[in-house]
PDB file of N, CA and C in Angstrom:
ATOM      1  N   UNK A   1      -7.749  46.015  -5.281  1.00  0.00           N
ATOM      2  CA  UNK A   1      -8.426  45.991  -4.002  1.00  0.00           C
ATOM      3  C   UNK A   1      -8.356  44.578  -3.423  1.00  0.00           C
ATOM      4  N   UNK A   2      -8.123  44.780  -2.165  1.00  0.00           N
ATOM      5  CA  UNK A   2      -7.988  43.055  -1.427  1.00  0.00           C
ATOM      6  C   UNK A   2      -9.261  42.532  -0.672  1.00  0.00           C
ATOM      7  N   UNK A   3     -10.123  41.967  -0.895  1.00  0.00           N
ATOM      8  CA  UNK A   3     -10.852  41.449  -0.629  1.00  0.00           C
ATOM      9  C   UNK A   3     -10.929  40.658   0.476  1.00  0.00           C
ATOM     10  N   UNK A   4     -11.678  40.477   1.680  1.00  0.00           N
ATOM     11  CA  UNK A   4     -11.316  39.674   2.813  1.00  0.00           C
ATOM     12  C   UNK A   4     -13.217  39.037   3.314  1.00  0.00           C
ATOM     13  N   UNK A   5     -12.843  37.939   3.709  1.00  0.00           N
ATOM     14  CA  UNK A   5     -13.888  37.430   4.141  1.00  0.00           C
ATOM     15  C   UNK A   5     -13.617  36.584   6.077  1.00  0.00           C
ATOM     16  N   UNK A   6     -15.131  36.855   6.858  1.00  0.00           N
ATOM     17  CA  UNK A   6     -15.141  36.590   7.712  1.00  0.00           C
ATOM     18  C   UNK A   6     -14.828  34.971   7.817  1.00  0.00           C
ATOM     19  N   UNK A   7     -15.072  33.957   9.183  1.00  0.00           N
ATOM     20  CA  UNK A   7     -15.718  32.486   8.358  1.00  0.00           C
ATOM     21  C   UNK A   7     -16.593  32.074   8.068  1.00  0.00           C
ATOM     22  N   UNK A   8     -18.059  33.023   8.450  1.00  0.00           N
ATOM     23  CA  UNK A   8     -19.271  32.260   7.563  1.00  0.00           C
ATOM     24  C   UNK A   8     -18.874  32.830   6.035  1.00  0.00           C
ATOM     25  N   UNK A   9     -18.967  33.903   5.929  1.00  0.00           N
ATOM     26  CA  UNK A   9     -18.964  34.416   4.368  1.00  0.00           C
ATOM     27  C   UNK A   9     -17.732  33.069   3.337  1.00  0.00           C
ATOM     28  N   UNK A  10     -16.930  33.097   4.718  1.00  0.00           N
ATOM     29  CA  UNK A  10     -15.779  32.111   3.251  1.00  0.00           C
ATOM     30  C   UNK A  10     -16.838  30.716   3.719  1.00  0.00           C
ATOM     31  N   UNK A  11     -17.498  30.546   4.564  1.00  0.00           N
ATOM     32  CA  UNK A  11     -17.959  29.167   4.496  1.00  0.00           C
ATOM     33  C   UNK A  11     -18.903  29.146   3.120  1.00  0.00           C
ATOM     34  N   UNK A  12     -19.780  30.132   3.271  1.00  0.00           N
ATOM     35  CA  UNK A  12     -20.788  30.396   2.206  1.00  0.00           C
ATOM     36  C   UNK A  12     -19.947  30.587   0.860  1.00  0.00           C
ATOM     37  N   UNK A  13     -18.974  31.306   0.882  1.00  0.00           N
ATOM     38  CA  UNK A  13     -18.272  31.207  -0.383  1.00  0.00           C
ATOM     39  C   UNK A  13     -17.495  29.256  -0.723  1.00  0.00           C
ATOM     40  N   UNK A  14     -17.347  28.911   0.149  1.00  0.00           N
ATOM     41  CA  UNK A  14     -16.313  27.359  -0.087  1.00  0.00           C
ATOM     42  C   UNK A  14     -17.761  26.518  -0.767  1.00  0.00           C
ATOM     43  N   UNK A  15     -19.019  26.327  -0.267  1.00  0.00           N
ATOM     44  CA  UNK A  15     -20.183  25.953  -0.308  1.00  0.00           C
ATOM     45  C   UNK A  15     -19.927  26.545  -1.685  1.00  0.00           C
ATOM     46  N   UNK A  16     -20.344  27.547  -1.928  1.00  0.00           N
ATOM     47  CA  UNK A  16     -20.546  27.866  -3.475  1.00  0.00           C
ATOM     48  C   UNK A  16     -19.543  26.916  -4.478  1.00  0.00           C
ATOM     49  N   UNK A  17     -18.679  27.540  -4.154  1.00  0.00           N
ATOM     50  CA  UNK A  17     -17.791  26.516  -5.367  1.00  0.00           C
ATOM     51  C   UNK A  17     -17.480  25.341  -4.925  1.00  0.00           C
ATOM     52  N   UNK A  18     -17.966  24.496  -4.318  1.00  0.00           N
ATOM     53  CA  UNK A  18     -17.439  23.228  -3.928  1.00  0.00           C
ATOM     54  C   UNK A  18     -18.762  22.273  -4.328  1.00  0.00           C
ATOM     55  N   UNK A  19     -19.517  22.791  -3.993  1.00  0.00           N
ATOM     56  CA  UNK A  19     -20.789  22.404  -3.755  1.00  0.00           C
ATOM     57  C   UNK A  19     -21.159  21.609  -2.742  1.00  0.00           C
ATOM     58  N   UNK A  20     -20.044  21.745  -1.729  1.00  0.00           N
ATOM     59  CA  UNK A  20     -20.142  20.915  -0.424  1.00  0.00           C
ATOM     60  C   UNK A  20     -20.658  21.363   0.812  1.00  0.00           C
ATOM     61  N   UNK A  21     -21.612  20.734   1.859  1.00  0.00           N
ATOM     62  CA  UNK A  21     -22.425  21.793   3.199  1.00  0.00           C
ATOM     63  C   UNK A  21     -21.134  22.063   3.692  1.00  0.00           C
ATOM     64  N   UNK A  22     -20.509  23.579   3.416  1.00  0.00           N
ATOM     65  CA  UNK A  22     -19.193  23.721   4.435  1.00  0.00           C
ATOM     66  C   UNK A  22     -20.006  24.543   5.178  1.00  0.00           C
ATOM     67  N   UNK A  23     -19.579  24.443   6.923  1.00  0.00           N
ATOM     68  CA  UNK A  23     -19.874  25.499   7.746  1.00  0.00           C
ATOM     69  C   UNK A  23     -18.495  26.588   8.319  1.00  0.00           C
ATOM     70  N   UNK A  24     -18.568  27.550   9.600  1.00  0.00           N
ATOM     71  CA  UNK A  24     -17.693  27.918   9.865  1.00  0.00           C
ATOM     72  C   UNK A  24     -16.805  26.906  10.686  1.00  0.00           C
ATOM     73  N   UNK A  25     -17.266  25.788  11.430  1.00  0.00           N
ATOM     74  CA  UNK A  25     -16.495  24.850  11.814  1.00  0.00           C
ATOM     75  C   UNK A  25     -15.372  24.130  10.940  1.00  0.00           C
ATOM     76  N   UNK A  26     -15.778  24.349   9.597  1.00  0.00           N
ATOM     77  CA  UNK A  26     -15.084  23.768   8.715  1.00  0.00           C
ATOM     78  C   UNK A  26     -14.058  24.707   8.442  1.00  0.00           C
ATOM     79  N   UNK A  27     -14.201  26.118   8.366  1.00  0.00           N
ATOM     80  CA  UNK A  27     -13.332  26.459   7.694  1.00  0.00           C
ATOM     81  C   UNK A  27     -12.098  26.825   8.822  1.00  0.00           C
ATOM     82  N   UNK A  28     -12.825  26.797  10.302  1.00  0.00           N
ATOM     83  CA  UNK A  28     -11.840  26.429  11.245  1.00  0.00           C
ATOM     84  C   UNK A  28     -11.043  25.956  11.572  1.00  0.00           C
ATOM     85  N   UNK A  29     -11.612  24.207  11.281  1.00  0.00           N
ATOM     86  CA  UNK A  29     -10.668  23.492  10.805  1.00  0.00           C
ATOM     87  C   UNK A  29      -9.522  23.171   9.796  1.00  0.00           C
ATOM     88  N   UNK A  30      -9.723  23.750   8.527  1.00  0.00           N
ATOM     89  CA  UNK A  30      -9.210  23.934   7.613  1.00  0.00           C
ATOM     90  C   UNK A  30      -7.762  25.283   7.873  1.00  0.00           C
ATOM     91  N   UNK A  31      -7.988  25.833   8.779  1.00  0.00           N
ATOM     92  CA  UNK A  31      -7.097  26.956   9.450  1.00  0.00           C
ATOM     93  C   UNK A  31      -6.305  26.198  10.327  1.00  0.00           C
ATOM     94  N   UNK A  32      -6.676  25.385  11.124  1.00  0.00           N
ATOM     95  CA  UNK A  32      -6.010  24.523  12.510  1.00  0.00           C
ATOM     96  C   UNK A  32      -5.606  23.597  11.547  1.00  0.00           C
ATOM     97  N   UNK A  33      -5.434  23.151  10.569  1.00  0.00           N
ATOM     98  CA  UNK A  33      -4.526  22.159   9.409  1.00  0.00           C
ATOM     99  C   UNK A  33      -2.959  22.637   9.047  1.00  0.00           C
ATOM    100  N   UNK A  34      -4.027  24.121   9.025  1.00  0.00           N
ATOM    101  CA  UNK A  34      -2.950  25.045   8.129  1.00  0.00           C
ATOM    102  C   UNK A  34      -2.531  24.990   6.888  1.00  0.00           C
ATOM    103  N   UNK A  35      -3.917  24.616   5.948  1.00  0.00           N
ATOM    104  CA  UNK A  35      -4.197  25.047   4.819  1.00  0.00           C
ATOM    105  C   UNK A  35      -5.201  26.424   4.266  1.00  0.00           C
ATOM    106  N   UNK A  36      -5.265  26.839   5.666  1.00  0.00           N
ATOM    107  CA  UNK A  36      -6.102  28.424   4.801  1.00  0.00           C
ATOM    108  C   UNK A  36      -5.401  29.318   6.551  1.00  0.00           C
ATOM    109  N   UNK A  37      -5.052  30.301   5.958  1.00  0.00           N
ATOM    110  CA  UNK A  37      -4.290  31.006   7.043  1.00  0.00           C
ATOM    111  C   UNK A  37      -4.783  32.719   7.101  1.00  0.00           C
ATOM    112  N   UNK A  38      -5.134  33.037   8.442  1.00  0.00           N
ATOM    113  CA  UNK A  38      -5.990  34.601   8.749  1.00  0.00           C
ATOM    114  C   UNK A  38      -5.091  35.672   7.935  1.00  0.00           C
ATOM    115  N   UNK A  39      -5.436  36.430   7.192  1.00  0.00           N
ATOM    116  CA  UNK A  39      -4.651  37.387   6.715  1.00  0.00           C
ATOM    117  C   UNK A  39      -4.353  38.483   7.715  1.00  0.00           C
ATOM    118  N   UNK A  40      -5.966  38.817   8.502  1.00  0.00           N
ATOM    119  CA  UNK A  40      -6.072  39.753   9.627  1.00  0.00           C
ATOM    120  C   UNK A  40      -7.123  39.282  10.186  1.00  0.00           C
ATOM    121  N   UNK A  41      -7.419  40.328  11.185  1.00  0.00           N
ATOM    122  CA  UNK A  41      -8.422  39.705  12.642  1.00  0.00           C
ATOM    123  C   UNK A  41      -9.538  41.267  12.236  1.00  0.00           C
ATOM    124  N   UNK A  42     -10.657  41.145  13.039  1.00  0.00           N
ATOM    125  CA  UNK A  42     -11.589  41.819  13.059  1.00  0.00           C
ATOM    126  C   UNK A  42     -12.454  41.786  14.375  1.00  0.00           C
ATOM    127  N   UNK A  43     -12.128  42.627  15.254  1.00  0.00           N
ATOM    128  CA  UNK A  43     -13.112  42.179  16.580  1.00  0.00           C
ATOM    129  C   UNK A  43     -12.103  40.669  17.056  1.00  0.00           C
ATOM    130  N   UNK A  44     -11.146  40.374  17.058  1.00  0.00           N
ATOM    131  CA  UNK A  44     -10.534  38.581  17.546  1.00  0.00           C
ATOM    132  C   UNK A  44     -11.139  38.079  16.426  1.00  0.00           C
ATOM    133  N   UNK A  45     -11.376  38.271  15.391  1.00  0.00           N
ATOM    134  CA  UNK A  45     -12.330  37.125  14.548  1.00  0.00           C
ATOM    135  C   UNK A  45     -11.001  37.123  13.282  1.00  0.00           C
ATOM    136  N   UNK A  46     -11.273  35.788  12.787  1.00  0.00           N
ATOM    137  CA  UNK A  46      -9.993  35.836  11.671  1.00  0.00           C
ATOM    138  C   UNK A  46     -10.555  36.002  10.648  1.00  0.00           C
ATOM    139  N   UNK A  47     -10.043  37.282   9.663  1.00  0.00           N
ATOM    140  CA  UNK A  47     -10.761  36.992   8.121  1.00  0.00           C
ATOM    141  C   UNK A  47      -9.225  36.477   6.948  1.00  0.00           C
ATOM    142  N   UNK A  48     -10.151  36.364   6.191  1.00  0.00           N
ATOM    143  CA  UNK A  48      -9.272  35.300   5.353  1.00  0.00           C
ATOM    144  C   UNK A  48      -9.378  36.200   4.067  1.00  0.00           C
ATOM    145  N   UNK A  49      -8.960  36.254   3.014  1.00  0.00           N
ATOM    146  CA  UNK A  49      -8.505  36.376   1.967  1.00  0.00           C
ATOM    147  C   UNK A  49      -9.362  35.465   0.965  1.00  0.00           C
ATOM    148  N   UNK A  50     -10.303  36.193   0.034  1.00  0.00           N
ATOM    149  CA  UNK A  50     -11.153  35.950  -0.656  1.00  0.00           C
ATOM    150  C   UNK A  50     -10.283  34.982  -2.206  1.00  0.00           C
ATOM    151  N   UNK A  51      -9.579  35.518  -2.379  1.00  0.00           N
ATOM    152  CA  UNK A  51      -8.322  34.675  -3.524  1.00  0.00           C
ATOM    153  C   UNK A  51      -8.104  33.300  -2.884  1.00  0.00           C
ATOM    154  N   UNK A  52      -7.513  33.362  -1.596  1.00  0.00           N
ATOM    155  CA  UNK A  52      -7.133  32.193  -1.333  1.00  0.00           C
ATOM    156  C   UNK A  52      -7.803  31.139  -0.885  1.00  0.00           C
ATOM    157  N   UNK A  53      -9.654  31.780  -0.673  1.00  0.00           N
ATOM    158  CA  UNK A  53     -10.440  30.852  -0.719  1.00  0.00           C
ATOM    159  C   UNK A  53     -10.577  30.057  -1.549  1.00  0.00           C
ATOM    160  N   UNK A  54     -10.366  30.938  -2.676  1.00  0.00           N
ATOM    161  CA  UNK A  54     -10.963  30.352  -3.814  1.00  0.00           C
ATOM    162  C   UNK A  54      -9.702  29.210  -4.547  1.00  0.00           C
ATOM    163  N   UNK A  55      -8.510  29.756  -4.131  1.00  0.00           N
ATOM    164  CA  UNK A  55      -7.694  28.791  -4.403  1.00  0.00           C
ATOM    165  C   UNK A  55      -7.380  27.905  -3.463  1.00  0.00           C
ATOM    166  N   UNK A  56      -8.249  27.570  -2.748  1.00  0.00           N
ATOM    167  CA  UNK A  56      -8.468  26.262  -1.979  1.00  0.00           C
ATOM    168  C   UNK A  56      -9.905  25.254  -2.275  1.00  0.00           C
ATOM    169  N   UNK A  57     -10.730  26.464  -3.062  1.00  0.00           N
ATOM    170  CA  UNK A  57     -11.605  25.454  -3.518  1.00  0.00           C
ATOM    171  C   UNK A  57     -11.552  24.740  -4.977  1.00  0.00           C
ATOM    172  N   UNK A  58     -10.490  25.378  -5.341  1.00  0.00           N
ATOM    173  CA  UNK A  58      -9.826  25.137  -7.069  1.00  0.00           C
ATOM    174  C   UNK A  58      -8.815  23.642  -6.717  1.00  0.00           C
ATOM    175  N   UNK A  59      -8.077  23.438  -5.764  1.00  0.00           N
ATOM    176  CA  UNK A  59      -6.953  22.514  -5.165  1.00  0.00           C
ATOM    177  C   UNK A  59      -7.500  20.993  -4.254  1.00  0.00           C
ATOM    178  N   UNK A  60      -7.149  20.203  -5.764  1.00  0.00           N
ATOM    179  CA  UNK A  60      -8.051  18.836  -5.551  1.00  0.00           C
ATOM    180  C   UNK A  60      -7.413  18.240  -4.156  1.00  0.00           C
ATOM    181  N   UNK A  61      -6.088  18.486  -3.678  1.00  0.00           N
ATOM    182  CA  UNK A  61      -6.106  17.791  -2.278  1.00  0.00           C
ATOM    183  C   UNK A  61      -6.982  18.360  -1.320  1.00  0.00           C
ATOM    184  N   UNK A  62      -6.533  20.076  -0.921  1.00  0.00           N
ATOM    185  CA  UNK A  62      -7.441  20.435  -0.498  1.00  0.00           C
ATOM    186  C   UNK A  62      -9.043  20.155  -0.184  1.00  0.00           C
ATOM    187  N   UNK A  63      -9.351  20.001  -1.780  1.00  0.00           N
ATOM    188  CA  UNK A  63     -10.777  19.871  -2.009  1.00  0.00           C
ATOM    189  C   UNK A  63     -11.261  18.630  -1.191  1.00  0.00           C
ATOM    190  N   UNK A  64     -10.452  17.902  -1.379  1.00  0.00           N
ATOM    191  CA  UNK A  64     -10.607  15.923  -0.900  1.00  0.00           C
ATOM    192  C   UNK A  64     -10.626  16.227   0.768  1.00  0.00           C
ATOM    193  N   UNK A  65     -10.068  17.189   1.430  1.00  0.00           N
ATOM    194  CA  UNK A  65      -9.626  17.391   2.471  1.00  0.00           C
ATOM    195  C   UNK A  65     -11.159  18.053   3.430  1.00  0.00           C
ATOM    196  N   UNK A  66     -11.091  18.680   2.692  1.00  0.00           N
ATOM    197  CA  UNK A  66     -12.887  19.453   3.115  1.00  0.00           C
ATOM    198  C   UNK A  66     -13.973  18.822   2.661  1.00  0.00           C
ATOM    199  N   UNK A  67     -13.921  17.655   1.328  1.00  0.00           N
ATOM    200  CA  UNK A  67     -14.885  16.672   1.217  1.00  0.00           C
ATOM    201  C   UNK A  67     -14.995  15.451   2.909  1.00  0.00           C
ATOM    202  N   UNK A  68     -13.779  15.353   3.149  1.00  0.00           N
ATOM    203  CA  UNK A  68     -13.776  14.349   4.536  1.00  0.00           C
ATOM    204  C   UNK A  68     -13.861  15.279   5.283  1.00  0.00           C
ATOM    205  N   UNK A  69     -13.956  16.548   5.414  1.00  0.00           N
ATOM    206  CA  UNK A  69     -14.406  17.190   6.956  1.00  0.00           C
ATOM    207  C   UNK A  69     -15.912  17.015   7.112  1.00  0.00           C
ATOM    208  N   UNK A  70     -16.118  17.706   6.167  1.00  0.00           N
ATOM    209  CA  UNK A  70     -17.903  18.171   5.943  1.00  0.00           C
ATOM    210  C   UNK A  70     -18.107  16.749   6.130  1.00  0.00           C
ATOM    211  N   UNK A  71     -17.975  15.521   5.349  1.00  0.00           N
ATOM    212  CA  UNK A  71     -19.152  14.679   5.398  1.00  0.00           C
ATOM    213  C   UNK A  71     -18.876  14.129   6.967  1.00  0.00           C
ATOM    214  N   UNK A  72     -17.540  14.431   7.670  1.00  0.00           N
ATOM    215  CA  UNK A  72     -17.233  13.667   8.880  1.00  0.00           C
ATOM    216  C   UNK A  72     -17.858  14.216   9.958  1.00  0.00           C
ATOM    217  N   UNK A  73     -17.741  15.359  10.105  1.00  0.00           N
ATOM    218  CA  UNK A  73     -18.555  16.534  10.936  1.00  0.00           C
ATOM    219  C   UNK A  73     -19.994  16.111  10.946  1.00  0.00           C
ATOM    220  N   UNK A  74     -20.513  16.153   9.849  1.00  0.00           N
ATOM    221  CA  UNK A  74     -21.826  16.226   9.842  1.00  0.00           C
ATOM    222  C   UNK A  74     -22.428  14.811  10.481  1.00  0.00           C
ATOM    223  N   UNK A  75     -21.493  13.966  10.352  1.00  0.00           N
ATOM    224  CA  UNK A  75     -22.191  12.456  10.877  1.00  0.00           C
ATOM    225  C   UNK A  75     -22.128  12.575  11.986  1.00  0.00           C
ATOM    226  N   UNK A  76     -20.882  13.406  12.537  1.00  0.00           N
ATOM    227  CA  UNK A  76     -20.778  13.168  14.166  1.00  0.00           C
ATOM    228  C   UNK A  76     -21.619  14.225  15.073  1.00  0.00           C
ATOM    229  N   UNK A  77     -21.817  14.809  14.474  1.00  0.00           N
ATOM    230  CA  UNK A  77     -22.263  15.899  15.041  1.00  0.00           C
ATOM    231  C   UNK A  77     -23.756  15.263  15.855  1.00  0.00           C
ATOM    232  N   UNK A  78     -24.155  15.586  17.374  1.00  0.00           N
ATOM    233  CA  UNK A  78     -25.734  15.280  17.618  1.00  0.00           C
ATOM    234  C   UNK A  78     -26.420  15.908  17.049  1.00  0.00           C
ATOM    235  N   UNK A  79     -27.885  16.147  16.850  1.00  0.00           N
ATOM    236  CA  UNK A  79     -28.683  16.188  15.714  1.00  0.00           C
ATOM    237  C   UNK A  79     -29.394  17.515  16.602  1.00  0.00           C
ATOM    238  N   UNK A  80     -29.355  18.497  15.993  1.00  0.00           N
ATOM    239  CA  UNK A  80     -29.472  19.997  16.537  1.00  0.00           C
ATOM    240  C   UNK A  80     -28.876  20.837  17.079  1.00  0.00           C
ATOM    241  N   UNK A  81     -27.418  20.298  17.048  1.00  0.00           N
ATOM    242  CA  UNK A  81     -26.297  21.051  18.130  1.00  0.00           C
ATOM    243  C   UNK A  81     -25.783  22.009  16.610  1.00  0.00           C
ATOM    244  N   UNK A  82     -25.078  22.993  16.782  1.00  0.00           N
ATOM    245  CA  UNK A  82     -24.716  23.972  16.005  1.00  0.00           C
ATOM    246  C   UNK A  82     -23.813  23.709  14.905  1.00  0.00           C
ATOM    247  N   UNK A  83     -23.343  24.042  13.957  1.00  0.00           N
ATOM    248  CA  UNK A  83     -22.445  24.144  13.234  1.00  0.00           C
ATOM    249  C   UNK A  83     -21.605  24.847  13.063  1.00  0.00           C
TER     250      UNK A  83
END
């Protein structure tokens, strides 16, 4: 069975194993890199592939890659605007 996740669910899943605040902005970004790529769409929405989340949260460049989003995002971000 193939497993697919929206981008909060893979955000909430990257968060789990990373242990890093990922949001869906992140994993947006991480798509516009073109290191995590839509398997299929849902409603226009991209879901991703639950394996290849996870083998992006297993992949130390990767990993280093979403360690500098999250902490970069979060600094820039104004203080109540969305994630």
């Amino acid at each position: 069975m193939l497993f697919r996740s929206g981008a909060a669910r893979g955000a909430e899943l990257l968060a789990r194993l990373t242990g890093l605040p990922v949001t869906t902005a992140h994993v947006a970004e991480l798509a516009t890199r073109g290191l995590l790529a839509s398997h299929r769409s849902y409603k226009n929405r991209p879901l991703y592939r639950v394996a290849t989340l996870q083998a992006l949260a297993a992949d130390s460049a990767a990993l280093a890659l979403l360690a500098e989003i999250s902490t970069t995002a979060s600094v820039s971000l104004p203080r109540g605007s969305r994630r």
